[in-house]
C-alpha atoms as a PDB file:
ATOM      1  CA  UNK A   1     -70.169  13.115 -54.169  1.00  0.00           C
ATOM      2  CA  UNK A   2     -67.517  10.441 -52.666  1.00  0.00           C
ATOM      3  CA  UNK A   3     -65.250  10.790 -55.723  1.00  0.00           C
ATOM      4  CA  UNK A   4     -65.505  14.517 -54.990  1.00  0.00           C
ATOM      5  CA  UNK A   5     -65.151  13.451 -50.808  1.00  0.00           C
ATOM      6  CA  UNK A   6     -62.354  11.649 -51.790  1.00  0.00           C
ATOM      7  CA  UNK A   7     -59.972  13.970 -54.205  1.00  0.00           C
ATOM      8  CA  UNK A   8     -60.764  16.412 -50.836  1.00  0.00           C
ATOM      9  CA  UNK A   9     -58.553  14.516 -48.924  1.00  0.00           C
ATOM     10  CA  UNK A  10     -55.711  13.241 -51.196  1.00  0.00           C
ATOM     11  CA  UNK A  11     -53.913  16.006 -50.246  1.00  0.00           C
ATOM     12  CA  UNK A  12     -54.214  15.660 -46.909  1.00  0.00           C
ATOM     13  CA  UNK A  13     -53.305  11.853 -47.213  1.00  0.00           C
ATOM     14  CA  UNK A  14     -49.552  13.037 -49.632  1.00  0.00           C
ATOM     15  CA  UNK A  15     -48.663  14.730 -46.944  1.00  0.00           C
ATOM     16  CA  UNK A  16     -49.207  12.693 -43.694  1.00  0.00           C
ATOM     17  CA  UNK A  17     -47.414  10.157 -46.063  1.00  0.00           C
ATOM     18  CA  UNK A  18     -44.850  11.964 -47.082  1.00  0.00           C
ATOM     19  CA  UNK A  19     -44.556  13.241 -42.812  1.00  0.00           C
ATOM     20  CA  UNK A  20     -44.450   9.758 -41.947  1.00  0.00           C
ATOM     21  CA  UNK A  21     -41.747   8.440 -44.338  1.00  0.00           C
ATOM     22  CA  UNK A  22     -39.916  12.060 -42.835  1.00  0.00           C
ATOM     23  CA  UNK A  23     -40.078  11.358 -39.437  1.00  0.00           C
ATOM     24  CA  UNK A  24     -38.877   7.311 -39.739  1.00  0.00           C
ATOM     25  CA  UNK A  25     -35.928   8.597 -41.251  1.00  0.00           C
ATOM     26  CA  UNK A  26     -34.991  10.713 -38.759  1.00  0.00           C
ATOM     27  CA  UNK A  27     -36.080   8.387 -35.784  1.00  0.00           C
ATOM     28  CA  UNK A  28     -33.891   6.096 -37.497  1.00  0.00           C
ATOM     29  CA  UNK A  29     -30.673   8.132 -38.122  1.00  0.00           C
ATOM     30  CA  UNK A  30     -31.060   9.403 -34.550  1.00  0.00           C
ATOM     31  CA  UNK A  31     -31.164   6.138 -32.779  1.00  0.00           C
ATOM     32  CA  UNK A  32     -28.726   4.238 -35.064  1.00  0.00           C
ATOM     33  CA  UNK A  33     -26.060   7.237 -35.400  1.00  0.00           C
ATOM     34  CA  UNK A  34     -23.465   5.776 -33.860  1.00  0.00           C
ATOM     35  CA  UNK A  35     -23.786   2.254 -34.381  1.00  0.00           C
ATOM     36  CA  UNK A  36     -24.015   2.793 -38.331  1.00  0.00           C
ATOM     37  CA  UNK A  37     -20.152   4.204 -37.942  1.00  0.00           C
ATOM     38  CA  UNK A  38     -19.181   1.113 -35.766  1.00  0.00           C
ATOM     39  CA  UNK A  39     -20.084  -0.904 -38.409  1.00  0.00           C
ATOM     40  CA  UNK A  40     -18.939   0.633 -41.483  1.00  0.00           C
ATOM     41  CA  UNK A  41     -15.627   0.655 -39.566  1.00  0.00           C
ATOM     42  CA  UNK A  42     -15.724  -2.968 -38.214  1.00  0.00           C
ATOM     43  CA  UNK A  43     -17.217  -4.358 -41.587  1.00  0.00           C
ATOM     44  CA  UNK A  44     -16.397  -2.040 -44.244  1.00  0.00           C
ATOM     45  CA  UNK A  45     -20.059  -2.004 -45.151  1.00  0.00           C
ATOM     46  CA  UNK A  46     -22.369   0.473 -46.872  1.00  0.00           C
ATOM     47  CA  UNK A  47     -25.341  -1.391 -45.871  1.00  0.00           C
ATOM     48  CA  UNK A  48     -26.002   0.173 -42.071  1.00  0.00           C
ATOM     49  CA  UNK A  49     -25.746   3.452 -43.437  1.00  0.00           C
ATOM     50  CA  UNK A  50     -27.241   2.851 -46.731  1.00  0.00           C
ATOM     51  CA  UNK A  51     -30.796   0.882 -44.940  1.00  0.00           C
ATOM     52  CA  UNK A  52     -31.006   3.690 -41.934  1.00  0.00           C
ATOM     53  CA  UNK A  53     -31.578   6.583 -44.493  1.00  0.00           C
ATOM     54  CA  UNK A  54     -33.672   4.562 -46.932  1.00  0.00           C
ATOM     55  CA  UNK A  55     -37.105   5.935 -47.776  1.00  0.00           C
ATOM     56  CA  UNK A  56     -40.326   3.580 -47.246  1.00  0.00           C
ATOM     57  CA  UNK A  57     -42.299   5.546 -49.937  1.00  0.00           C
ATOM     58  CA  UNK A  58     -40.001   5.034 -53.151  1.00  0.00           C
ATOM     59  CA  UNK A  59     -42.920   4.935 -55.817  1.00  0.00           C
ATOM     60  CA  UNK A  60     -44.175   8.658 -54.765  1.00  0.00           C
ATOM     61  CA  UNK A  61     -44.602   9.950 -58.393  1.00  0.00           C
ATOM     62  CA  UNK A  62     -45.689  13.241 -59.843  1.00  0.00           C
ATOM     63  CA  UNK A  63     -49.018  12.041 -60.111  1.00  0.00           C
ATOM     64  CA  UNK A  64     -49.164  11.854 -56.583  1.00  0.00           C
ATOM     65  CA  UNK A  65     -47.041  15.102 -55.492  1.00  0.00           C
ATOM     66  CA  UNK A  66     -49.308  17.099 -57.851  1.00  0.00           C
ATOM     67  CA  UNK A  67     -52.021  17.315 -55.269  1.00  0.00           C
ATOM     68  CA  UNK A  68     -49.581  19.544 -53.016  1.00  0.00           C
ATOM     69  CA  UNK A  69     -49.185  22.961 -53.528  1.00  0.00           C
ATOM     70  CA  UNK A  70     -45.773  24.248 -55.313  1.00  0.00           C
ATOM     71  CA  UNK A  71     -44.732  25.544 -51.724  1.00  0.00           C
ATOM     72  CA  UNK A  72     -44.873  22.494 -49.750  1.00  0.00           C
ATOM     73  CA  UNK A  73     -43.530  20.498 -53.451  1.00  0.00           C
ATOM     74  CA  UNK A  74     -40.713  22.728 -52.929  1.00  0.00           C
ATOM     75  CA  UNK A  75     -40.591  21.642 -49.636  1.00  0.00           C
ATOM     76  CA  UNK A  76     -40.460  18.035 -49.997  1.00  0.00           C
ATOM     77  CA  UNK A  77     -38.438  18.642 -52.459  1.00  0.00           C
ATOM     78  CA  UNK A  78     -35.497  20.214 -50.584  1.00  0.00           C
ATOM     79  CA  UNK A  79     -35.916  17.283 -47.742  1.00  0.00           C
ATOM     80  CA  UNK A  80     -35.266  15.163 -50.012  1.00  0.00           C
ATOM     81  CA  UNK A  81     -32.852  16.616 -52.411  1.00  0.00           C
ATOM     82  CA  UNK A  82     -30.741  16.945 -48.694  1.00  0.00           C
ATOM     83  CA  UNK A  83     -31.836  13.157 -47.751  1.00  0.00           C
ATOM     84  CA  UNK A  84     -30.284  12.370 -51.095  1.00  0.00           C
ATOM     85  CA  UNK A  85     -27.092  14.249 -50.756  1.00  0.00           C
ATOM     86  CA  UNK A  86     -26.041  11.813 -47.776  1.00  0.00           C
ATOM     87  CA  UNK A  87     -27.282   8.492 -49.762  1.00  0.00           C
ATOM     88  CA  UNK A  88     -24.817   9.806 -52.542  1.00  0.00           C
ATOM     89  CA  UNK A  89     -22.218  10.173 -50.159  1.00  0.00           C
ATOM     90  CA  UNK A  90     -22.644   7.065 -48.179  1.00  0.00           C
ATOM     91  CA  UNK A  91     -22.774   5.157 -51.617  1.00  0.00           C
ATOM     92  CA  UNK A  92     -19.577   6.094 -53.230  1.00  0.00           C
ATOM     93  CA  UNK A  93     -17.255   7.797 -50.128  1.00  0.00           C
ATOM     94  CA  UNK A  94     -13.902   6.713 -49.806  1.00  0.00           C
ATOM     95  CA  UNK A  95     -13.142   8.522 -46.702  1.00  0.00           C
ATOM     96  CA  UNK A  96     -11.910   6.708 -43.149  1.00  0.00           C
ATOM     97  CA  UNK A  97     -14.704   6.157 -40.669  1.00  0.00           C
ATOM     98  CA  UNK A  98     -13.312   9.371 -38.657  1.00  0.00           C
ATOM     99  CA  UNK A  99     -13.871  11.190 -41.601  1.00  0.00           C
ATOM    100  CA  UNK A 100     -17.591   9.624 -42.670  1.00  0.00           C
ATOM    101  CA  UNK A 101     -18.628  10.317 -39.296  1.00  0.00           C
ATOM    102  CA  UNK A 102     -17.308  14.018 -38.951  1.00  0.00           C
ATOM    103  CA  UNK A 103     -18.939  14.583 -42.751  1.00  0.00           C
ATOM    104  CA  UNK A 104     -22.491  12.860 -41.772  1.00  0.00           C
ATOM    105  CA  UNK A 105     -22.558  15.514 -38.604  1.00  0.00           C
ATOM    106  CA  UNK A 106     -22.416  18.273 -41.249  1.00  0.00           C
ATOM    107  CA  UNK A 107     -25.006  16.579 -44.034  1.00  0.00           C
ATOM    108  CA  UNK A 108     -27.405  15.447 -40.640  1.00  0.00           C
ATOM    109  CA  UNK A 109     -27.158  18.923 -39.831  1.00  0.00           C
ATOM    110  CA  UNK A 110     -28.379  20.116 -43.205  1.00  0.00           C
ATOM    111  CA  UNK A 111     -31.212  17.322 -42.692  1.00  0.00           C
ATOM    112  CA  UNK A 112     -32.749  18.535 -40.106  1.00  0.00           C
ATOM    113  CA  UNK A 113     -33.018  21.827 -40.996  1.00  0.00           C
ATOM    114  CA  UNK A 114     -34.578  20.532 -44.299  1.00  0.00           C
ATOM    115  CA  UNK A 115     -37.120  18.359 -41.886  1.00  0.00           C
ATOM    116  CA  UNK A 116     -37.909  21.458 -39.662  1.00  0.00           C
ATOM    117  CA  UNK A 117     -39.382  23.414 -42.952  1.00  0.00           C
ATOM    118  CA  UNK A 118     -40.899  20.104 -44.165  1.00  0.00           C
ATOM    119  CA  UNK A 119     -42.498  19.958 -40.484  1.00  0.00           C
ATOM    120  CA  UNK A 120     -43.839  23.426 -40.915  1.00  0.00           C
ATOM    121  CA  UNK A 121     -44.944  23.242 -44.612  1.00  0.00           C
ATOM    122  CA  UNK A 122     -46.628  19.754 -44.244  1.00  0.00           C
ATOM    123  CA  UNK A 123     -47.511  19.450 -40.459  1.00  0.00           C
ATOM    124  CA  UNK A 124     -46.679  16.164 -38.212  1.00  0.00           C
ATOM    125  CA  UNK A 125     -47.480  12.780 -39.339  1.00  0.00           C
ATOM    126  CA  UNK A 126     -50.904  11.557 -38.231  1.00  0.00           C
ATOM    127  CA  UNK A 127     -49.710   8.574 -35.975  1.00  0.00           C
ATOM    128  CA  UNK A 128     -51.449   5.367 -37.123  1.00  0.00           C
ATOM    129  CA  UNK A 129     -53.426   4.401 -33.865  1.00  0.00           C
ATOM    130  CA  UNK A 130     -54.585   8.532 -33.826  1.00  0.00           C
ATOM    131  CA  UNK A 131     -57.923   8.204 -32.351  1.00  0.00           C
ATOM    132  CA  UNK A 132     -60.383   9.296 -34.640  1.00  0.00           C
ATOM    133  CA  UNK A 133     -62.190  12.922 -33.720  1.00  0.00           C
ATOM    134  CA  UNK A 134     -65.888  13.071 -33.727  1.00  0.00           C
ATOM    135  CA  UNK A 135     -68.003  15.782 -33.140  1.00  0.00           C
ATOM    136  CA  UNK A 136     -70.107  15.685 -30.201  1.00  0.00           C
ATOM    137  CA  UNK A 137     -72.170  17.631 -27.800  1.00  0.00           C
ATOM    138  CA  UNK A 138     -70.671  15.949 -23.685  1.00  0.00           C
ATOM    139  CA  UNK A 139     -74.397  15.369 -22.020  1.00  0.00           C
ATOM    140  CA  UNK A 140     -74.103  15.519 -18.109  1.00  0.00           C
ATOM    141  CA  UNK A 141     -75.452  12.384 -16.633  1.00  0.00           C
ATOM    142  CA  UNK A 142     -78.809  12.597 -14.750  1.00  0.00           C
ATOM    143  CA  UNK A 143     -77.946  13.146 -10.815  1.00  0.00           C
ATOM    144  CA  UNK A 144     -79.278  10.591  -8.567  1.00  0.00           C
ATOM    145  CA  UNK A 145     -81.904  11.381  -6.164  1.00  0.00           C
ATOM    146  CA  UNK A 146     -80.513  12.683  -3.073  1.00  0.00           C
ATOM    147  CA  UNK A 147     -80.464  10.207  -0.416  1.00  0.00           C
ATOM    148  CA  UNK A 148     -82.179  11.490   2.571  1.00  0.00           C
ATOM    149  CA  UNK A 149     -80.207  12.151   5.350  1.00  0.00           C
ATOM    150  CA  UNK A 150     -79.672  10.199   8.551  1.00  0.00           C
ATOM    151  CA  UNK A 151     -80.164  11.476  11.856  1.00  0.00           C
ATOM    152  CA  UNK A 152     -77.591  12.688  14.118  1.00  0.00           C
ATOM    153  CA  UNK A 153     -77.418  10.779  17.539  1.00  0.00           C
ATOM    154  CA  UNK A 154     -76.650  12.514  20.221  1.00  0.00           C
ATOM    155  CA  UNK A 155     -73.205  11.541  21.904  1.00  0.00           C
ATOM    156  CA  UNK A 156     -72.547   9.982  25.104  1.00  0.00           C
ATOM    157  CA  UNK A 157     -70.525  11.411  27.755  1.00  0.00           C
ATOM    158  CA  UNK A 158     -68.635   9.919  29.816  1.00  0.00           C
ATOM    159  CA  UNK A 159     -70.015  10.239  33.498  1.00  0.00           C
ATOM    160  CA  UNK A 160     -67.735  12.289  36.167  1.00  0.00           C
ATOM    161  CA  UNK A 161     -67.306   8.535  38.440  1.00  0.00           C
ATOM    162  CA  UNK A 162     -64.876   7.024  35.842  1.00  0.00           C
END
């Protein structure tokens, strides 16, 4: 019964994955955008560009994608067949930094589209301190005894000689 509990939720578990890996791209690209341009023109590097579009999840493998259905394979698969698209071209361009720039806009653009469906197909990552759901009935607390109540004084009023 566990081993049966178990393959249940390894779908479940390739997809949050595969969300997760999705989304820290995109966080990524979005808050180092224009840095990553500063420094391929300042340094000349690859590397900024290269490291903010690098997946965490490199050894995904058939074995594991086989547990998704072929819509949501095709899915991941377009994300990142897109995601790749820019590696290639951040790998081997020869273009200014103007130019790198104005072609990443374009290829981003594609991206996000391509997240958007894998959003849809796949759902939103499970965040890793998700509090965990359990099923419960709430159970009003017992109401104290009523406290009986005090007696009103009468007032005073002032007498007419002040």
């Amino acid at each position: 019964m566990a081993r049966r509990k178990k393959l249940d939720e390894t779908p479940a578990r390739v997809r949050n994955l595969i969300a997760l890996d999705a989304a820290l791209i995109m966080r990524r690209l979005e808050a180092r955008r224009d840095e990553m341009f500063v420094l391929f023109s300042r340094l000349r590097s690859r590397e900024p560009m290269l490291t903010t579009i690098a997946t965490r999840f490199n050894s995904a493998t058939f074995h594991d994608l086989v547990h998704l259905p072929e819509p949501e394979q095709a899915v991941v698969h377009g994300f990142y067949e897109r995601l790749d698209e820019m590696r290639w071209y951040f790998t081997y361009t020869e273009d200014m930094p103007s130019t790198v720039q104005q072609t990443f806009t374009a290829l981003h653009r594609r991206l996000e589209d391509a997240y958007r469906h894998l959003l849809v197909a796949l759902g939103p990552p499970v965040p890793p301190d998700a509090a965990v759901v359990v099923e419960a009935e709430p159970v009003r607390p017992e109401e104290p005894p009523a406290k009986p109540a005090l007696p009103r004084l009468p007032r005073k009023r002032p007498s007419p000689a002040a």
